[in-house]
C-alpha atoms as a PDB file:
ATOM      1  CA  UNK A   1      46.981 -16.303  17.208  1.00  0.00           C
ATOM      2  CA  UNK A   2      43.863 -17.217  19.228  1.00  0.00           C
ATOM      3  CA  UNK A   3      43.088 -20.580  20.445  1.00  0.00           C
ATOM      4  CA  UNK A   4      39.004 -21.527  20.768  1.00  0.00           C
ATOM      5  CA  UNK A   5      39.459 -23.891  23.952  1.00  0.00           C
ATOM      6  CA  UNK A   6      35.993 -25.225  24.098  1.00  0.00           C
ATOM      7  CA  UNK A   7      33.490 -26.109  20.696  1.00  0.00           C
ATOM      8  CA  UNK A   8      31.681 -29.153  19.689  1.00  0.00           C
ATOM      9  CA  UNK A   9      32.637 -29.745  15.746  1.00  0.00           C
ATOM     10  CA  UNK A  10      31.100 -33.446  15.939  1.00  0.00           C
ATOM     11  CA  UNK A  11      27.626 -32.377  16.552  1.00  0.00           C
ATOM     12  CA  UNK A  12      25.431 -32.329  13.241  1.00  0.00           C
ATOM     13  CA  UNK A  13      25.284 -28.349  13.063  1.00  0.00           C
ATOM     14  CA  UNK A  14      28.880 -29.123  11.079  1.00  0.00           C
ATOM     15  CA  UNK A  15      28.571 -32.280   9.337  1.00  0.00           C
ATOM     16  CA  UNK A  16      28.376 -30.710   5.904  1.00  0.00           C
ATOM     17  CA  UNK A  17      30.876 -28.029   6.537  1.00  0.00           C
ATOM     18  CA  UNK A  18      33.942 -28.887   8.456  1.00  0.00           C
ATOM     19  CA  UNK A  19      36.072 -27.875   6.064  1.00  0.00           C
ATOM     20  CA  UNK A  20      34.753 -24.320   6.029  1.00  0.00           C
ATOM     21  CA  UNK A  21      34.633 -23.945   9.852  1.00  0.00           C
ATOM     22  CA  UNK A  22      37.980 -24.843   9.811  1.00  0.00           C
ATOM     23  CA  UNK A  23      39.221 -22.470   7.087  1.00  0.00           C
ATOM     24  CA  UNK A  24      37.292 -19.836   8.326  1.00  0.00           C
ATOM     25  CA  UNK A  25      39.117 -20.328  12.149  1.00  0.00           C
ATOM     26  CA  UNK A  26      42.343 -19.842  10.543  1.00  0.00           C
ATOM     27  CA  UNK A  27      41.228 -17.378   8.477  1.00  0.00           C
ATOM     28  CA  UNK A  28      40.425 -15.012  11.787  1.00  0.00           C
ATOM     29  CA  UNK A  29      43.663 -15.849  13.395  1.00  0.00           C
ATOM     30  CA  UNK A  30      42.374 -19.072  15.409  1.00  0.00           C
ATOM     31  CA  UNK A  31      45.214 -20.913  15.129  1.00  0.00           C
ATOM     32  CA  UNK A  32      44.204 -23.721  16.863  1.00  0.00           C
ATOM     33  CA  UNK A  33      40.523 -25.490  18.885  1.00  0.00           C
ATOM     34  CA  UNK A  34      39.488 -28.600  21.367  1.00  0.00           C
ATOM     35  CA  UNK A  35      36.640 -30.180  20.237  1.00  0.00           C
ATOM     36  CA  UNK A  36      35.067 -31.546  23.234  1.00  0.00           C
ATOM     37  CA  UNK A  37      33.199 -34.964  23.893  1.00  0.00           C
ATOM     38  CA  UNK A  38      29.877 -35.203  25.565  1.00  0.00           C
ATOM     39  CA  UNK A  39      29.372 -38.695  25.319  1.00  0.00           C
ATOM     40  CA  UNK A  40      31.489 -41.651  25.358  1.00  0.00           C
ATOM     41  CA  UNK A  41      29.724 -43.111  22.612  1.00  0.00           C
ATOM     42  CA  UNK A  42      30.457 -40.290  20.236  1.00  0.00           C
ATOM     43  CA  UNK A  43      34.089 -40.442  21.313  1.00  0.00           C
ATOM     44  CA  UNK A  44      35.542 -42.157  18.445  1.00  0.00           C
ATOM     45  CA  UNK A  45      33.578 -39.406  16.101  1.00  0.00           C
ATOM     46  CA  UNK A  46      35.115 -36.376  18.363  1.00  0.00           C
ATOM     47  CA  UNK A  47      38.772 -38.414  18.348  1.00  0.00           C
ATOM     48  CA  UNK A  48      38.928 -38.780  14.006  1.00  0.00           C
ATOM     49  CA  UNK A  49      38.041 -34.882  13.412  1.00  0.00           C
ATOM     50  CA  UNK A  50      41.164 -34.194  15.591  1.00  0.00           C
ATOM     51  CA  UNK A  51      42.845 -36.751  13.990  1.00  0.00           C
ATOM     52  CA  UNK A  52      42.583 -35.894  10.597  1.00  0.00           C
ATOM     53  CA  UNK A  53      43.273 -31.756  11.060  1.00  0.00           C
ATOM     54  CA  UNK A  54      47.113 -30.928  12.942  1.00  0.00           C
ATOM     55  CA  UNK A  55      45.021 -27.287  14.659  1.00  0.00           C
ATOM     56  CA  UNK A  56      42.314 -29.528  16.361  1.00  0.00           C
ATOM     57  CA  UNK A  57      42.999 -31.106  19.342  1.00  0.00           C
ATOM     58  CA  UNK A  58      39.767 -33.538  21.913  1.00  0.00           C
ATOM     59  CA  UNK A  59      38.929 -34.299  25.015  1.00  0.00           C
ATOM     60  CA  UNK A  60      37.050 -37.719  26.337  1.00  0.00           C
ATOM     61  CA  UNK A  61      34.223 -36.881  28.572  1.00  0.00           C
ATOM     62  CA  UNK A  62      30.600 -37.311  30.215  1.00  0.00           C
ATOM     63  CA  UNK A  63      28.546 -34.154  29.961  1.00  0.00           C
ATOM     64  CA  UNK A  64      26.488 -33.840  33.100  1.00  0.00           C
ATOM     65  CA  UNK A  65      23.685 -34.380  30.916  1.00  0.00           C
ATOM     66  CA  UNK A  66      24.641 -37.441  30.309  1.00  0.00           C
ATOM     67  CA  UNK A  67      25.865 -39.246  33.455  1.00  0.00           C
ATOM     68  CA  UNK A  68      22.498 -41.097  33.653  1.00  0.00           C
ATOM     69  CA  UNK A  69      22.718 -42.835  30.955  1.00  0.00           C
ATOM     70  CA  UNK A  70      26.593 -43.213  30.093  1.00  0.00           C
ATOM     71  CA  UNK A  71      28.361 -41.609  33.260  1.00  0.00           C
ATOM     72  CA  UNK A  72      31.018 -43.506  34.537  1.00  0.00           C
ATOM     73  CA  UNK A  73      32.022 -44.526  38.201  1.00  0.00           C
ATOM     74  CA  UNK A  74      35.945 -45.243  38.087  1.00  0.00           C
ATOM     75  CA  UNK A  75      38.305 -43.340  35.929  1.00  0.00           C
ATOM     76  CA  UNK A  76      39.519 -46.211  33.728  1.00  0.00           C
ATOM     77  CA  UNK A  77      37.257 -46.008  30.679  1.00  0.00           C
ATOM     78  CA  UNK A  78      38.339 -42.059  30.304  1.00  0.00           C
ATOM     79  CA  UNK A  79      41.843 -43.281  30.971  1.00  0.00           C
ATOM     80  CA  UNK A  80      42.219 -45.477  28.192  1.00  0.00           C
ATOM     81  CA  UNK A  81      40.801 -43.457  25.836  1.00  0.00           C
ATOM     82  CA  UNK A  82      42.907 -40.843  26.996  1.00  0.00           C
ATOM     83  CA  UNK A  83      46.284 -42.271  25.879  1.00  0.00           C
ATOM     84  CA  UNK A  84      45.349 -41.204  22.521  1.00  0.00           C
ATOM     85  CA  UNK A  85      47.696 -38.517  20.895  1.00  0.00           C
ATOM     86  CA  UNK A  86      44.965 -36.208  20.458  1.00  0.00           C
ATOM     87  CA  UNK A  87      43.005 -36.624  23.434  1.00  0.00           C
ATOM     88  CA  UNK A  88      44.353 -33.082  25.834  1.00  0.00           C
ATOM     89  CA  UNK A  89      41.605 -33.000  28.252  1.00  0.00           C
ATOM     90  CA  UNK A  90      39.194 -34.879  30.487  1.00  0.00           C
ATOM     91  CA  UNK A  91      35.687 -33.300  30.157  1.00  0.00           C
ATOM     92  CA  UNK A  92      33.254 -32.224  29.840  1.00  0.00           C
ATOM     93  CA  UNK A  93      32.052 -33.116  33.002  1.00  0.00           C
ATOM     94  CA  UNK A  94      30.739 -31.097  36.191  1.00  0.00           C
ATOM     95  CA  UNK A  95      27.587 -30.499  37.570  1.00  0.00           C
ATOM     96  CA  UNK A  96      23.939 -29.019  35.885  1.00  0.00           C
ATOM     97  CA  UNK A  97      20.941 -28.367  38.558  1.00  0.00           C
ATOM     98  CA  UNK A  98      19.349 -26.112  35.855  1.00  0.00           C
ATOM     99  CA  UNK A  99      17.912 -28.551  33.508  1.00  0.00           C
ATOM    100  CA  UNK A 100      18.824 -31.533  35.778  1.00  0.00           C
ATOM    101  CA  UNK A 101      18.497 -34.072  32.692  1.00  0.00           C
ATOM    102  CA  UNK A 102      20.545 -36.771  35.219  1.00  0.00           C
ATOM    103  CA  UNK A 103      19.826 -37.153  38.583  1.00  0.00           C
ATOM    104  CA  UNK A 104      22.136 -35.151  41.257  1.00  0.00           C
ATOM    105  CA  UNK A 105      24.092 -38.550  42.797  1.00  0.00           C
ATOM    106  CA  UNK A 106      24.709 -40.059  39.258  1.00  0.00           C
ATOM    107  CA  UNK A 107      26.414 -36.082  38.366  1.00  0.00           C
ATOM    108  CA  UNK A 108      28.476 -36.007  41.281  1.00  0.00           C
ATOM    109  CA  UNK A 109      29.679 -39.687  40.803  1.00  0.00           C
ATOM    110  CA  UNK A 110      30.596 -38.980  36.823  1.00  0.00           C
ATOM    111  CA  UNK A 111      32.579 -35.653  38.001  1.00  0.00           C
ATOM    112  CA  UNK A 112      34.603 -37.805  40.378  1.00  0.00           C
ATOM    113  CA  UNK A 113      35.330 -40.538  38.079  1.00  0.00           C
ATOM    114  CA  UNK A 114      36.593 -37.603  35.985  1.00  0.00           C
ATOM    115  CA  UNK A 115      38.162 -36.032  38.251  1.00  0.00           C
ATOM    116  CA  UNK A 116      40.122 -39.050  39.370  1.00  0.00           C
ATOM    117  CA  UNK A 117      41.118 -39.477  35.374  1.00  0.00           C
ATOM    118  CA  UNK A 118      42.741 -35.467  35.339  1.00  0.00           C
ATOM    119  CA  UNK A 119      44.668 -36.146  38.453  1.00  0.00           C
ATOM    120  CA  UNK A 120      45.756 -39.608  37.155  1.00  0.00           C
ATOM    121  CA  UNK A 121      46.255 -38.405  33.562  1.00  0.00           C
ATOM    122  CA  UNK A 122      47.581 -34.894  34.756  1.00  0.00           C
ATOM    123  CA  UNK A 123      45.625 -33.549  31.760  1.00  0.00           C
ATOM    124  CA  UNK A 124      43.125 -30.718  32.382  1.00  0.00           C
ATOM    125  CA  UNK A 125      39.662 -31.237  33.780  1.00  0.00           C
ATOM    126  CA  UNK A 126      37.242 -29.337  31.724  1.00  0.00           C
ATOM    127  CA  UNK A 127      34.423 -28.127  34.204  1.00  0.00           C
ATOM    128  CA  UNK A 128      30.773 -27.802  33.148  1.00  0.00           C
ATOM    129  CA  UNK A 129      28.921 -25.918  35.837  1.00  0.00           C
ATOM    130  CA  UNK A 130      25.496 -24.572  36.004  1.00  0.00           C
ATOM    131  CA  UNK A 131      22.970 -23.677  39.140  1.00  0.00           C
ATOM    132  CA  UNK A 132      25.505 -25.435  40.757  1.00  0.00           C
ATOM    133  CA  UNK A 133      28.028 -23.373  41.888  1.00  0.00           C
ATOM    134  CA  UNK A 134      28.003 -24.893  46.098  1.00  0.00           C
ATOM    135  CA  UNK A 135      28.187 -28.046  45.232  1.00  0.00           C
ATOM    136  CA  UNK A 136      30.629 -27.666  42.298  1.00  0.00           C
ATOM    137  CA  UNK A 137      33.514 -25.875  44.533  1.00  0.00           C
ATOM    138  CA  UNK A 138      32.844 -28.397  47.769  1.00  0.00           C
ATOM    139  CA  UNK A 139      33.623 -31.283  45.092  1.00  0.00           C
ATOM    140  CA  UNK A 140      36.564 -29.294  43.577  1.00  0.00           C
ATOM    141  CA  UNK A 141      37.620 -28.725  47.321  1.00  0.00           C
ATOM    142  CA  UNK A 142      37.316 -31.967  48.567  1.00  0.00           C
ATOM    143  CA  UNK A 143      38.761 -33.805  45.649  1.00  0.00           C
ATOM    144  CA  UNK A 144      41.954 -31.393  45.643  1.00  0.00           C
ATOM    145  CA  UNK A 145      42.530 -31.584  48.820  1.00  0.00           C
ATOM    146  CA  UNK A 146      42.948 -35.639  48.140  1.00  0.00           C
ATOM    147  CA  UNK A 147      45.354 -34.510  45.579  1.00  0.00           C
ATOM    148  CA  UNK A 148      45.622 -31.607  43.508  1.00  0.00           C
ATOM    149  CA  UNK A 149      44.385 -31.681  38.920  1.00  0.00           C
ATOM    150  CA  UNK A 150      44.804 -29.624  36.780  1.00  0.00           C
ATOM    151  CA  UNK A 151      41.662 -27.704  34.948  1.00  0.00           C
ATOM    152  CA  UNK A 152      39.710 -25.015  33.684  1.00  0.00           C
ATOM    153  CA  UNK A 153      36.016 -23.224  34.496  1.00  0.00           C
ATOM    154  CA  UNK A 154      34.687 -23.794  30.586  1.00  0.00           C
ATOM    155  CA  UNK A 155      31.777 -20.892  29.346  1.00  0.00           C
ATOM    156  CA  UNK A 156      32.223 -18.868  33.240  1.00  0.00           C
ATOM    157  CA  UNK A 157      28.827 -17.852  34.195  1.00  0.00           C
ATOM    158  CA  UNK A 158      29.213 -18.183  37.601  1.00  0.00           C
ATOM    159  CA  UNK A 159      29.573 -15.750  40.431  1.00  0.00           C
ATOM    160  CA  UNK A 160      33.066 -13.443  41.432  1.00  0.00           C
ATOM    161  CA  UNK A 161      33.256 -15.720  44.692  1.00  0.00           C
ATOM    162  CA  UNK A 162      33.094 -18.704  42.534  1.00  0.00           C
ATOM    163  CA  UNK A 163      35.932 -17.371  40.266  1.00  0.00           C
ATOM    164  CA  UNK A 164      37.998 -17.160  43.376  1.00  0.00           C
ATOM    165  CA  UNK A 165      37.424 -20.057  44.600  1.00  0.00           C
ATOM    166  CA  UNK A 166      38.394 -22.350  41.390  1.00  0.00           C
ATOM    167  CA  UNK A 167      41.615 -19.842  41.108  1.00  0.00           C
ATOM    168  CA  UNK A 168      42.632 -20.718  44.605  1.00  0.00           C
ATOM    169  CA  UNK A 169      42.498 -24.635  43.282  1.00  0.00           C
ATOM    170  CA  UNK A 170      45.017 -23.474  40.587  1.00  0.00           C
ATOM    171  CA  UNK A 171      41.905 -23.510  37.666  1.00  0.00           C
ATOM    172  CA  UNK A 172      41.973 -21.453  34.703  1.00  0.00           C
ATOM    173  CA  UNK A 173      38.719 -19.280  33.553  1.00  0.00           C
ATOM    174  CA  UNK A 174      37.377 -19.290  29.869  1.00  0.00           C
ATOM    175  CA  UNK A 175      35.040 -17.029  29.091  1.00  0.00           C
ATOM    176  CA  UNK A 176      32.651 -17.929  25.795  1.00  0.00           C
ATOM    177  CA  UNK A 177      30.152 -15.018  23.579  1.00  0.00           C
ATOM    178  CA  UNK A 178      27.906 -14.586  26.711  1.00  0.00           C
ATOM    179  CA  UNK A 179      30.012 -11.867  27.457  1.00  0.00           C
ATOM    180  CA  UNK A 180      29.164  -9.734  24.597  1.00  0.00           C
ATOM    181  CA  UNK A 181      25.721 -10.576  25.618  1.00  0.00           C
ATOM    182  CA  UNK A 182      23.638  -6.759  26.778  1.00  0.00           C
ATOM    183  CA  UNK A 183      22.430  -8.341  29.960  1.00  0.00           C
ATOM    184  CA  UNK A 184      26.146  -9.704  31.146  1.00  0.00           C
ATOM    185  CA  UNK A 185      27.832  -6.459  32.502  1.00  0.00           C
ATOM    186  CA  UNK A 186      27.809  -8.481  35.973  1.00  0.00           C
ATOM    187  CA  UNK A 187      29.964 -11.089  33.793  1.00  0.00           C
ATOM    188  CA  UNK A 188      32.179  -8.446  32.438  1.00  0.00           C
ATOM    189  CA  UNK A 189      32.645  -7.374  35.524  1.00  0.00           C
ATOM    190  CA  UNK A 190      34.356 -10.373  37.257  1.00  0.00           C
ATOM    191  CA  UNK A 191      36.423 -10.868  33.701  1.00  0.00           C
ATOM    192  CA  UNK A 192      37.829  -7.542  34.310  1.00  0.00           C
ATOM    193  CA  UNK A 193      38.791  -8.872  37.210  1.00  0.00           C
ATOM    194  CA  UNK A 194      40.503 -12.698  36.786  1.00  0.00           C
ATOM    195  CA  UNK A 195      44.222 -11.923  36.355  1.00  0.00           C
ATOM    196  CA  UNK A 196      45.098 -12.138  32.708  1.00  0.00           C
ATOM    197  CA  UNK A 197      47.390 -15.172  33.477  1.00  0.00           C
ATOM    198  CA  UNK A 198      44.076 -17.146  34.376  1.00  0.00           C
ATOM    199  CA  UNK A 199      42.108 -16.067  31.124  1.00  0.00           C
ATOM    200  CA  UNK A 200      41.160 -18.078  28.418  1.00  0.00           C
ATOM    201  CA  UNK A 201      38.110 -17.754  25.513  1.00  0.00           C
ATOM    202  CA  UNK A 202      36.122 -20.167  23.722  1.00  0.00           C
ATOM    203  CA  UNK A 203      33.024 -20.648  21.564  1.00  0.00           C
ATOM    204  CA  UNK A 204      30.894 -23.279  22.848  1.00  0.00           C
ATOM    205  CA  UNK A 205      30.038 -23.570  19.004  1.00  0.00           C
ATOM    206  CA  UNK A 206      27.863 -24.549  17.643  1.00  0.00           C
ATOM    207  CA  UNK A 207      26.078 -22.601  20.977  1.00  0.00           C
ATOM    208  CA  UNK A 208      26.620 -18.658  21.968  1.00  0.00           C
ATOM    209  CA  UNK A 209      27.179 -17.034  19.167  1.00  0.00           C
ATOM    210  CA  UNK A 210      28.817 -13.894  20.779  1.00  0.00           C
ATOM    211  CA  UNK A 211      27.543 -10.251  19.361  1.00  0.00           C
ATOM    212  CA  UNK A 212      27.411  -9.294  16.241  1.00  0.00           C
ATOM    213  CA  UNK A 213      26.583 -12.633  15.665  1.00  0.00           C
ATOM    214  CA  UNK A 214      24.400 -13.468  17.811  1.00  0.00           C
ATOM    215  CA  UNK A 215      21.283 -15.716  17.283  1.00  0.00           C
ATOM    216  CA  UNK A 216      23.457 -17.547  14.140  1.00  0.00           C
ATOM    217  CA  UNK A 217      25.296 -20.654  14.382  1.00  0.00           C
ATOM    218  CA  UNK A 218      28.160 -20.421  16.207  1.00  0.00           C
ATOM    219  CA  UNK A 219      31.783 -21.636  14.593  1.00  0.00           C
ATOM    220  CA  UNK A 220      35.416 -21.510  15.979  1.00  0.00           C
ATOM    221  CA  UNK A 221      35.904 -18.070  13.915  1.00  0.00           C
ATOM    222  CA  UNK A 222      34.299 -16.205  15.742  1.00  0.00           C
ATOM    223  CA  UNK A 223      35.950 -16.626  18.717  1.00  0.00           C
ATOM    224  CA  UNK A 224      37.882 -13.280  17.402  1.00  0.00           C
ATOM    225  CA  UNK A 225      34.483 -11.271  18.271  1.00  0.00           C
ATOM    226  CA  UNK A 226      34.740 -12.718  22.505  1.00  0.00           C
ATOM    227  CA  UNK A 227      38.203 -12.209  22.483  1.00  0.00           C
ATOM    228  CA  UNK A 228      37.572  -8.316  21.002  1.00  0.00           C
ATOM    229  CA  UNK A 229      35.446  -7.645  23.364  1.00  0.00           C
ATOM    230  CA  UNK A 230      37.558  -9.150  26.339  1.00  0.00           C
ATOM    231  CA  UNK A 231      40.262  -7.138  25.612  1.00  0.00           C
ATOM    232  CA  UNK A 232      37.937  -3.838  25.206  1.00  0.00           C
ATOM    233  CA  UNK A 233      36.969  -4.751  28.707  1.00  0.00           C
ATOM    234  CA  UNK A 234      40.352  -5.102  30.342  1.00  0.00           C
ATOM    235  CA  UNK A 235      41.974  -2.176  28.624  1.00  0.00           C
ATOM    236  CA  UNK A 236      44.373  -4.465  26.274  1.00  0.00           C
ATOM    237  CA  UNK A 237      45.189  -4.217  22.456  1.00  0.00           C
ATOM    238  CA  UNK A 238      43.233  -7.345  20.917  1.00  0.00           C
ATOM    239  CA  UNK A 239      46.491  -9.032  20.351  1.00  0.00           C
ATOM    240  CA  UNK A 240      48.069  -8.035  23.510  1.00  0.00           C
ATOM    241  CA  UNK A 241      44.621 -10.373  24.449  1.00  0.00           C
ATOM    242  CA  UNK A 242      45.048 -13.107  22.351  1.00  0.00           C
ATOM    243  CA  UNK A 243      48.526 -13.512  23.319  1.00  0.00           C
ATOM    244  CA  UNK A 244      47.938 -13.878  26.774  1.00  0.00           C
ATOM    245  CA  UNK A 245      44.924 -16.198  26.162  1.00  0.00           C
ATOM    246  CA  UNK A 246      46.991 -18.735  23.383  1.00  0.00           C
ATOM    247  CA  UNK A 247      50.005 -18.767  26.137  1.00  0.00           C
ATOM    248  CA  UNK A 248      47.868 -19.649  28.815  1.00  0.00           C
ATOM    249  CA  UNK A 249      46.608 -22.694  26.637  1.00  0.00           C
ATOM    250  CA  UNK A 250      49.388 -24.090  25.869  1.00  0.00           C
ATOM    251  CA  UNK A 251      50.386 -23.964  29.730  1.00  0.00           C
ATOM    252  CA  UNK A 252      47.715 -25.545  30.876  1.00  0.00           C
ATOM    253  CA  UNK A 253      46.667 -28.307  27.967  1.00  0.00           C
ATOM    254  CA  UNK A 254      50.265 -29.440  28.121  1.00  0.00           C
ATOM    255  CA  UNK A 255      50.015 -32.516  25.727  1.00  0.00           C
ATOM    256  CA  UNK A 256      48.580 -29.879  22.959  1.00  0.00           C
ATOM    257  CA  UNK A 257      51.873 -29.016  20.910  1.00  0.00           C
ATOM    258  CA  UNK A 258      52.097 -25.094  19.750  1.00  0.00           C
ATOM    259  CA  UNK A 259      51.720 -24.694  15.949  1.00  0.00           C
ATOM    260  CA  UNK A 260      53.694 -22.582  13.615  1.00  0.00           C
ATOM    261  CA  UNK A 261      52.525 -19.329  13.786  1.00  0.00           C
ATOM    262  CA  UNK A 262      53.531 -18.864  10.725  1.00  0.00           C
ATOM    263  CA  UNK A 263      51.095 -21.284  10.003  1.00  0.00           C
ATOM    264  CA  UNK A 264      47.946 -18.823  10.545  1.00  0.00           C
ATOM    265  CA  UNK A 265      47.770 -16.121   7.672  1.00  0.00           C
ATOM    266  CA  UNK A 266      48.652 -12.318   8.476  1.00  0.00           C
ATOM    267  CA  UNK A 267      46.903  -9.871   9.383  1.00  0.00           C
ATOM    268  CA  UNK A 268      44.378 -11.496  11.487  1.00  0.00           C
ATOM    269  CA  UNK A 269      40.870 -10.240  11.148  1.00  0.00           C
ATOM    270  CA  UNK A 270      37.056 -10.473  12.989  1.00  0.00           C
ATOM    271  CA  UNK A 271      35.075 -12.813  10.554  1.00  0.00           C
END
């Protein structure tokens, strides 16, 4: 079974086609996803898909993008929303200086609020980093040092010193399609090198489409084709791969309950 830790099945790329995403996930072994929030406003839509399907779990969370305009400065309104059975993560939040669509101060207050929420919550803080690697790890630093979260390094573009530095904090790596990507052999690199106990793989979808479907609209399924290519990497049969990757899941998003695995249909394939 493979687990997609990170896609985003409430944006409008699958509002007419949920249902097939979803079969198609199980129907390439993913036996279970986390669709993530963005925006607090668009929780309640992110919290009913996981509510209505048993294989998808959510997270609450203030994309970087975002903190502008709906960032929060205390971790109570991620809290409460976080009691919900669903709800496994806090995230996405972290920092962006690439596109820079919220201003630096109102960023770094949002991933503090949401930091606070993770260690409060003890669920996972789901880190969104981009351009931003100096700031991101002096935050992570100085927040763990107040007390130490639990999280994860969502869609790892960053550098190997990076990687060391969240793995020190006790984070987890995911690594999305990028990786398949011609140009990332620098990224392939530093996954060959993140002990398998700190691996995990995720879409992004609808974003990333890994190779050889790259340039479509990325789904949950294909998840299968990172996960391939991961294990092609580090020298490790596929589901040798996605072994490792589900356990370390379900060790770190702790509230997320393991499904039958009898549950996901034989023979599991690359869509």
């Amino acid at each position: 079974m493979l687990v997609d830790s990170h896609c985003h099945l409430d944006f409008p790329d699958f509002a007419d086609d949920i249902e097939g995403v979803l079969a198609r996930a199980r129907e390439a072994g993913v036996g279970a996803m986390v669709t993530i929030c963005t925006h607090l406003s668009r929780f309640e839509q992110v919290a009913a898909i996981a509510e209505a399907h048993d294989r998808v779990w959510c997270s609450v969370g203030v994309h970087p993008h975002e903190a502008a305009g709906e960032g929060v400065g205390d971790p109570g309104p991620l809290l409460e929303r976080a009691a919900r059975p669903r709800v496994i993560g806090i995230g996405e939040t972290g920092l962006d200086y690439y596109y820079e669509h919220s201003p630096r101060a109102a960023q770094q207050r949002n991933f503090r609020a949401h930091i606070a929420a993770a260690r409060e919550s003890g669920l996972p803080l789901i880190v969104h980093t981009r351009e931003a690697d100096d700031d991101t790890a002096a935050i992570l630093r100085e927040e763990h040092a107040a007390g130490a979260f639990p999280g994860l390094i969502h869609c790892f573009t960053a550098s190997g010193e990076f990687a060391e530095i969240a793995m020190e904090l006790g984070f987890y790596i995911s690594f999305s399609g990028i990786i398949t990507f011609k140009k990332a052999e620098v990224l392939r690199e530093i996954a060959r090198e993140v002990p398998l106990a700190r691996l995990l793989v995720e879409t992004d979808a609808p974003y990333l489409a890994p190779v050889p479907r790259r340039g479509k609209r990325n789904e949950p399924a294909y998840v299968a084709h990172t996960a391939a290519l991961l294990a092609e990497v580090r020298g490790l049969a596929p589901e040798a791969l996605a072994q490792a990757t589900t356990d370390n899941f379900f060790a770190l998003f702790r509230k997320a309950v393991r499904p039958d695995p009898m549950g996901v249909p034989a023979g599991q394939g690359t869509p």
